[in-house]
Protein backbone atom coordinates (compact mmCIF):
# COMPACT_ATOMS: atom_id res chain seq x y z
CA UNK A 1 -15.09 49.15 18.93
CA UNK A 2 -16.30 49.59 14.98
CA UNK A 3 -13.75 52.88 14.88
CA UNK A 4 -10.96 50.42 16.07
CA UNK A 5 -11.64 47.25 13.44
CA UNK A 6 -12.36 50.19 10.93
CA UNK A 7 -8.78 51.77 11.53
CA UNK A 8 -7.23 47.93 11.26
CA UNK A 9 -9.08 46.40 8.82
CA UNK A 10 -6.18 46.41 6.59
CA UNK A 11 -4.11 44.19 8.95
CA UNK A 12 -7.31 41.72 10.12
CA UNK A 13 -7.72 41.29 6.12
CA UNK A 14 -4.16 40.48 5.79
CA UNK A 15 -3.99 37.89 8.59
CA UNK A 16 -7.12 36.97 7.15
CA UNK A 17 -5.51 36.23 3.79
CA UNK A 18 -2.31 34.51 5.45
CA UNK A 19 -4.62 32.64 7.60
CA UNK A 20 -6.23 30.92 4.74
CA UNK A 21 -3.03 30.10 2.65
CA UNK A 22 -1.42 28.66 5.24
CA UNK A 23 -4.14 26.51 5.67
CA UNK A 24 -4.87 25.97 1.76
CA UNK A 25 -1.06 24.80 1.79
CA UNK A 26 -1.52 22.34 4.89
CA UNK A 27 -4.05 20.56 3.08
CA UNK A 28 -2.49 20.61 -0.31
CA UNK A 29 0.66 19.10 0.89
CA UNK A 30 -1.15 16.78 3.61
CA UNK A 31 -2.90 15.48 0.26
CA UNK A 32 0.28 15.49 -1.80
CA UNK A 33 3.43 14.96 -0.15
CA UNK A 34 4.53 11.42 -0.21
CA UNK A 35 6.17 10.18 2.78
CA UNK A 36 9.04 7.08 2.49
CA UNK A 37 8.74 4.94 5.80
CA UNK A 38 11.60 2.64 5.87
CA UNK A 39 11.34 -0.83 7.21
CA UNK A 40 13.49 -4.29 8.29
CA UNK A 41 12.43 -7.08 8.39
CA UNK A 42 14.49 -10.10 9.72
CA UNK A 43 13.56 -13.64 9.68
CA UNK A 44 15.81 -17.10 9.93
CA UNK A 45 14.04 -18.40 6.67
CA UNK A 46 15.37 -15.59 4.44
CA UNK A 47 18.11 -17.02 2.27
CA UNK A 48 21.43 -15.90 2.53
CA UNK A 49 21.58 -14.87 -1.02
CA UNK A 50 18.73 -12.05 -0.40
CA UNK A 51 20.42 -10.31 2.38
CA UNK A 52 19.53 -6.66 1.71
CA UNK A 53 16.95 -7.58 -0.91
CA UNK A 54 14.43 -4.38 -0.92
CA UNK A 55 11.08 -3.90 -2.08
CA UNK A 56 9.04 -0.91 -2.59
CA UNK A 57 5.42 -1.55 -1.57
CA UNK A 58 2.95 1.11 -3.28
CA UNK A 59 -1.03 1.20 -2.52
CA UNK A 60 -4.61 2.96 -3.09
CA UNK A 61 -3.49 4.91 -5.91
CA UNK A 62 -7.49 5.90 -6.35
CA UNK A 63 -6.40 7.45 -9.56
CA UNK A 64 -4.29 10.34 -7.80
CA UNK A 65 -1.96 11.92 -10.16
CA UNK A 66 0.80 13.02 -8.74
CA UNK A 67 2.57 15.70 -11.36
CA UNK A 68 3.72 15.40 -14.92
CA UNK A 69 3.80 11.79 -15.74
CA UNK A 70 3.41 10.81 -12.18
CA UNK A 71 7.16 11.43 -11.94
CA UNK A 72 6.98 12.90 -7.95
CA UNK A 73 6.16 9.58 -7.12
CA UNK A 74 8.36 7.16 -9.37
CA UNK A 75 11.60 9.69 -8.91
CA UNK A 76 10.93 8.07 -5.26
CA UNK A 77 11.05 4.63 -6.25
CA UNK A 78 13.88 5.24 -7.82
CA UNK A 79 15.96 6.59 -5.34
CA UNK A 80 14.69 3.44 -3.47
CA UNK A 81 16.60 1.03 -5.33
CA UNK A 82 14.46 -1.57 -5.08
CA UNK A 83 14.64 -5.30 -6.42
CA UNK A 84 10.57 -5.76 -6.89
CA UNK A 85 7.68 -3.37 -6.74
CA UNK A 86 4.18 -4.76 -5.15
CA UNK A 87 1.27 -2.63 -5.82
CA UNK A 88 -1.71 -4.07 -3.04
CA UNK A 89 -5.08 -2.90 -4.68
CA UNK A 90 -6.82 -0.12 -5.58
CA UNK A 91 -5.26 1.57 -8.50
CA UNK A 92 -8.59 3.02 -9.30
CA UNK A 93 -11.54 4.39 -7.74
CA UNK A 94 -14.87 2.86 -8.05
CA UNK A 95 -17.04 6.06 -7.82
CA UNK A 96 -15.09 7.86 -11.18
CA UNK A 97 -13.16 5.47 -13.18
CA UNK A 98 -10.12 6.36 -14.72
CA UNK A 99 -7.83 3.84 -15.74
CA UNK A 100 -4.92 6.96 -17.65
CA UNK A 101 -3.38 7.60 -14.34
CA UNK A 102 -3.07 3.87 -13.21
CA UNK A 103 -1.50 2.97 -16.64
CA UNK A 104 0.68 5.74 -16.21
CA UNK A 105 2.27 4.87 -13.12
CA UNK A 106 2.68 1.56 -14.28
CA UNK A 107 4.48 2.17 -17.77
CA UNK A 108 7.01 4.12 -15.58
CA UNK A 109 7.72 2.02 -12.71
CA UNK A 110 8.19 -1.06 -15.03
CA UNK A 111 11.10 1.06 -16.22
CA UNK A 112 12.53 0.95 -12.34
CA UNK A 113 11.82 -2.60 -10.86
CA UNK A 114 9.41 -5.87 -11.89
CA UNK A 115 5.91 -4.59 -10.56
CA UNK A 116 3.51 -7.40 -8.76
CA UNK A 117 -0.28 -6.16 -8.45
CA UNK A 118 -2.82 -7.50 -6.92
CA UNK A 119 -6.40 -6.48 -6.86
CA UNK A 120 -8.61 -4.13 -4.35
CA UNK A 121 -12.20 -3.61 -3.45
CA UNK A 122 -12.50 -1.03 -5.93
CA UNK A 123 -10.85 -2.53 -8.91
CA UNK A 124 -14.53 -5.09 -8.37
CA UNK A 125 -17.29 -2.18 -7.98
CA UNK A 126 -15.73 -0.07 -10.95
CA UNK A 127 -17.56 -2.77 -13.50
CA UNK A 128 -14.55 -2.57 -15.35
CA UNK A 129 -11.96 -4.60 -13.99
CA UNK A 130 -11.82 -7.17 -17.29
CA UNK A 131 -10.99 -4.04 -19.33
CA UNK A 132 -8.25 -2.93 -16.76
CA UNK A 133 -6.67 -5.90 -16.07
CA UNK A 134 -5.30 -6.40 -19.80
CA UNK A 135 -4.44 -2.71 -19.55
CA UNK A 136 -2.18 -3.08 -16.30
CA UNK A 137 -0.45 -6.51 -17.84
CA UNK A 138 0.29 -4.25 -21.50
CA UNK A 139 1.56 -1.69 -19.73
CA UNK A 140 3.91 -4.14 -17.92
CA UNK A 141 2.25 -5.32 -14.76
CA UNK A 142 2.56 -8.87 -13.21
CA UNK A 143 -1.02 -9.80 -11.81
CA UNK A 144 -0.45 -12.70 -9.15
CA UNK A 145 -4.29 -12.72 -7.72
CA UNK A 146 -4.54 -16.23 -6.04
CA UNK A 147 -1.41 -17.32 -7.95
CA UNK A 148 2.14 -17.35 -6.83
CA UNK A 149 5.44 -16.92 -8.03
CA UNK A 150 9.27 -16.81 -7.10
CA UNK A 151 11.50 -13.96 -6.46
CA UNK A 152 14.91 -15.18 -7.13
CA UNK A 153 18.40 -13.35 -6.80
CA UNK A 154 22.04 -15.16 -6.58
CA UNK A 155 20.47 -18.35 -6.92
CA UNK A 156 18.16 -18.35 -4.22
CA UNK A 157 14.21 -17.85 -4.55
CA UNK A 158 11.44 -16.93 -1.86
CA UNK A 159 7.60 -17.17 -2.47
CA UNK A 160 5.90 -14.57 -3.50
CA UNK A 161 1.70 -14.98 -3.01
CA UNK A 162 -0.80 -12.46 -4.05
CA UNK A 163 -4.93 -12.77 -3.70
CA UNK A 164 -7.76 -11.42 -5.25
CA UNK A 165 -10.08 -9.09 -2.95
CA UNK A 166 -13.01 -11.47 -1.11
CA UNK A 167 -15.43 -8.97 -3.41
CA UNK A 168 -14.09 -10.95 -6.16
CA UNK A 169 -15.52 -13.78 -4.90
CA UNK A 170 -19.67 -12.39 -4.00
CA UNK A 171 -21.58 -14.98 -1.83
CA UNK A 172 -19.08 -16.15 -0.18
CA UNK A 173 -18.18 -14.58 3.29
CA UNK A 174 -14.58 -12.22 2.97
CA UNK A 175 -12.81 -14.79 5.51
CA UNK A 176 -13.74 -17.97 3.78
CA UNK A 177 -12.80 -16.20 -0.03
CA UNK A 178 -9.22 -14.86 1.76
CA UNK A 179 -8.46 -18.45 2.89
CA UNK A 180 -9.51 -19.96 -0.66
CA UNK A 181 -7.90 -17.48 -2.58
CA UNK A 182 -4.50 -18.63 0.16
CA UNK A 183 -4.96 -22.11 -0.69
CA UNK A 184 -4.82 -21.75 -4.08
CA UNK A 185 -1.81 -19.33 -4.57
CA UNK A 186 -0.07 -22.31 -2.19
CA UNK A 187 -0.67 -24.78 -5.05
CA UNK A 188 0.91 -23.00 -7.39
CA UNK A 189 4.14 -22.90 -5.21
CA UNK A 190 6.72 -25.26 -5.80
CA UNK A 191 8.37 -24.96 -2.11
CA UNK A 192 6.53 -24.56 1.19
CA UNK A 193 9.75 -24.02 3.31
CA UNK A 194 11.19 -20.83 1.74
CA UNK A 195 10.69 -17.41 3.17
CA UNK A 196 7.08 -16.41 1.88
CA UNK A 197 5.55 -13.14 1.56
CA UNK A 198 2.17 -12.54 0.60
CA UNK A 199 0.40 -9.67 -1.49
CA UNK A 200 -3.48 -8.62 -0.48
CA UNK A 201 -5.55 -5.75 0.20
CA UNK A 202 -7.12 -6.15 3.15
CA UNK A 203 -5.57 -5.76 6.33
CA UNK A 204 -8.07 -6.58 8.35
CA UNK A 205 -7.97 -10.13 8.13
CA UNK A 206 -4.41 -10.47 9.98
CA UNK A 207 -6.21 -13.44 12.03
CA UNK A 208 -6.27 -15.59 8.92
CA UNK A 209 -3.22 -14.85 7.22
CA UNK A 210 -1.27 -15.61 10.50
CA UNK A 211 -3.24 -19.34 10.00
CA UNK A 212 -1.01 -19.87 7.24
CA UNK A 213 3.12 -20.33 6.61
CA UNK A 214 3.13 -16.98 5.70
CA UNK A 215 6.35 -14.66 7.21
CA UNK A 216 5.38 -11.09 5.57
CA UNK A 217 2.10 -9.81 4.55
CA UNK A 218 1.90 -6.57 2.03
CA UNK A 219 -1.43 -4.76 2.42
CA UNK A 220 -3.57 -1.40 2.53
CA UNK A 221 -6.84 -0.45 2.34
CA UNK A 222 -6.56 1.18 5.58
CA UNK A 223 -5.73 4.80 4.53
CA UNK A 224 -4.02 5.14 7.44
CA UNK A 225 -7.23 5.57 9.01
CA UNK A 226 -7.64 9.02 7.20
CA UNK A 227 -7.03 11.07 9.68
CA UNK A 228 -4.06 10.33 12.36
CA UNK A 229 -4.72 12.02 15.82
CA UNK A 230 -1.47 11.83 18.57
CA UNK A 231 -1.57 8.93 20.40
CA UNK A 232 -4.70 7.61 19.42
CA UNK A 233 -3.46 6.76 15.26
CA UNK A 234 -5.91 6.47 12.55
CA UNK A 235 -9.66 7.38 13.22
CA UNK A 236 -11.04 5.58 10.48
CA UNK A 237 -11.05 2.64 7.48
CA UNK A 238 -12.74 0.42 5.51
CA UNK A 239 -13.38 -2.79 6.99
CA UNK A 240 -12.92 -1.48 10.46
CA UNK A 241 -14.66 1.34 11.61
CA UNK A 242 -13.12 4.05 13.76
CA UNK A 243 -10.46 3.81 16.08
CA UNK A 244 -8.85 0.60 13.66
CA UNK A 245 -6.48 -2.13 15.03
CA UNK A 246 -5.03 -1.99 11.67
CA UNK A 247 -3.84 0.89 10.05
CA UNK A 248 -0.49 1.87 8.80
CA UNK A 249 3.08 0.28 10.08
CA UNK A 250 4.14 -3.63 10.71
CA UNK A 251 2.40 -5.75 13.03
CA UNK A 252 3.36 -9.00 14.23
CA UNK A 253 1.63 -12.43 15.26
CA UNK A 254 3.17 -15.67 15.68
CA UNK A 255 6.22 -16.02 12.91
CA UNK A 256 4.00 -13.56 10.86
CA UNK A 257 4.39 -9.75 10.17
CA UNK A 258 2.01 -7.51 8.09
CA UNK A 259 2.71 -4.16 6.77
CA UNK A 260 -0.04 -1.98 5.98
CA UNK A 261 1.07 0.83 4.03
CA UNK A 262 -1.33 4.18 4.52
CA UNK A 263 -1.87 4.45 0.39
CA UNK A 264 -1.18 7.21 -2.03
CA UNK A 265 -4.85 8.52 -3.04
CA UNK A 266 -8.31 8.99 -1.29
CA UNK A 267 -11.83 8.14 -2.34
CA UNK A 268 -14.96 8.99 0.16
CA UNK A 269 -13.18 10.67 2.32
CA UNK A 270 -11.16 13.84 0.43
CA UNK A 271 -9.05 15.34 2.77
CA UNK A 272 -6.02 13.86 4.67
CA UNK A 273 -4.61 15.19 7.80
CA UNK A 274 -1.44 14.09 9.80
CA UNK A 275 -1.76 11.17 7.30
CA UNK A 276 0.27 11.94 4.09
CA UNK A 277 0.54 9.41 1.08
CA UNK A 278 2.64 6.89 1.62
CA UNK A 279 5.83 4.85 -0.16
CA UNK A 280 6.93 1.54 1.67
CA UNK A 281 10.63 0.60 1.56
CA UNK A 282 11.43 -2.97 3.10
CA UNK A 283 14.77 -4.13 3.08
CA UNK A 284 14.89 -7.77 4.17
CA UNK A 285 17.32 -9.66 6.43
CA UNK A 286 18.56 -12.47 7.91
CA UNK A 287 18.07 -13.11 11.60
CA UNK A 288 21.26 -13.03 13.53
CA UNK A 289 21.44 -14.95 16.48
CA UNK A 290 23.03 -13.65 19.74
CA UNK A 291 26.34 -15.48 20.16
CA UNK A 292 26.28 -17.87 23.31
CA UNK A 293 27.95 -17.02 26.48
């Protein structure tokens, strides 16, 4: 038995060797690769006027570099097309703060479409979120937490909402500062009736956005539930535990649907698998009714 590993060791090395780059590629491009998931969503509220209107939804950055300039990533947006950019929380990471790659991505994707941001859990337990936010709104950022504003195209408009993470908000429980932080960005709307889409991180609380005139929900926080096993989805996130309700796709309620998007970046956890980063594409539409018989 030792002559006959002896006479092959040259071939059990090799396979050894190919064994551990395939491998050490798997989890380089499982960690690197960004994935474009395309999405439509129709709805009878959606003005004519924004037929086809697309948005590019973008999430957990967790300061992830992704090349020179972070140009892998915005080369994607551009190809996209999009009319807006939303960015749902998380551009940094808590545990090692670094705002260069968030400013970045920013700078760059201002050059491609209007970016909306809102804020995440970590953007809170950094410290250093009143340094950053000044940072993100130089570099050409729109921050909409528990504020609103309209998208318009062609003369039409539709709300756009975005809230603060409930750690923004410490004392109070995280349902009762989401439906606060609601309330308020509704006051700052100037229409109720118009096709409303709302920005926030945590997609966990589905239950109280749904309580609301709300028709599309942006959010992440999810990861994608780190790891994704077959037929079973993410294992799992923040907020949720393992085996999560909530973790990457649309999901519907009601007149509602919520889009969690899996993120770009990682923090705890440092490894993805079946789960790479993530770019959201939604193209919106108008609901067509069938014709009557």
């Amino acid at each position: 038995m030792i002559t006959t590993l002896y006479r092959y060791r040259g071939r059990i090395i090799t396979i050894f060797f190919i064994v551990v780059l395939l491998v050490g590629w798997f989890l380089y491009d499982q960690n690197n690769t960004i994935e474009t998931t395309e999405l439509v969503i129709e709805a009878e509220t959606l003005p004519d006027e924004l037929e086809g209107y697309r948005i590019v939804q973008l999430s957990d950055l967790h300061n992830k570099q992704f090349g020179r300039d972070q140009q892998p990533l915005v080369g994607k947006v551009k190809d996209a097309q999009p009319d807006v950019i939303v960015f749902t929380g998380d551009i940094i990471d808590s545990r090692r703060y670094q705002a260069a790659p968030a400013i970045e991505l920013i700078e760059k994707l201002t050059d491609v479409a209007t970016v909306y941001y809102v804020t995440g859990n970590h953007e809170w337990h950094s410290g250093n979120y009143d340094e950053l936010e000044p940072q993100l709104v130089e570099a050409g950022a729109i921050v909409i937490n528990d504020a609103a504003v309209s998208l318009e195209s062609s003369g039409a408009s539709i709300n756009l909402l975005g809230i603060a993470d409930p750690d923004f908000s410490p004392g109070m429980a995280e349902d009762k500062a989401i439906e606060a932080s609601i309330e308020a960005a509704f006051e700052d709307t100037s229409e109720e009736q118009v096709f409303t889409i709302l920005l926030s991180h945590r997609p966990e609380w589905f239950s109280v956005y749904t309580e609301w005139p709300i028709d599309l929900v942006f959010t992440g926080h999810a990861h994608g539930g780190q790891v994704r096993l077959p037929f079973i989805g993410g294992l799992v996130a923040p907020g949720q535990g393992f085996f999560p309700d909530y973790t990457s796709g649309s999901y519907h309620y009601n007149e509602t649907t919520m889009i969690v998007n899996r993120g770009l970046g990682n923090s705890v956890i440092p490894q993805r698998l079946f789960n790479r980063p993530e770019m959201t594409v939604v193209t919106l539409s108008k609901t067509t009714e069938s014709p009557q018989s």
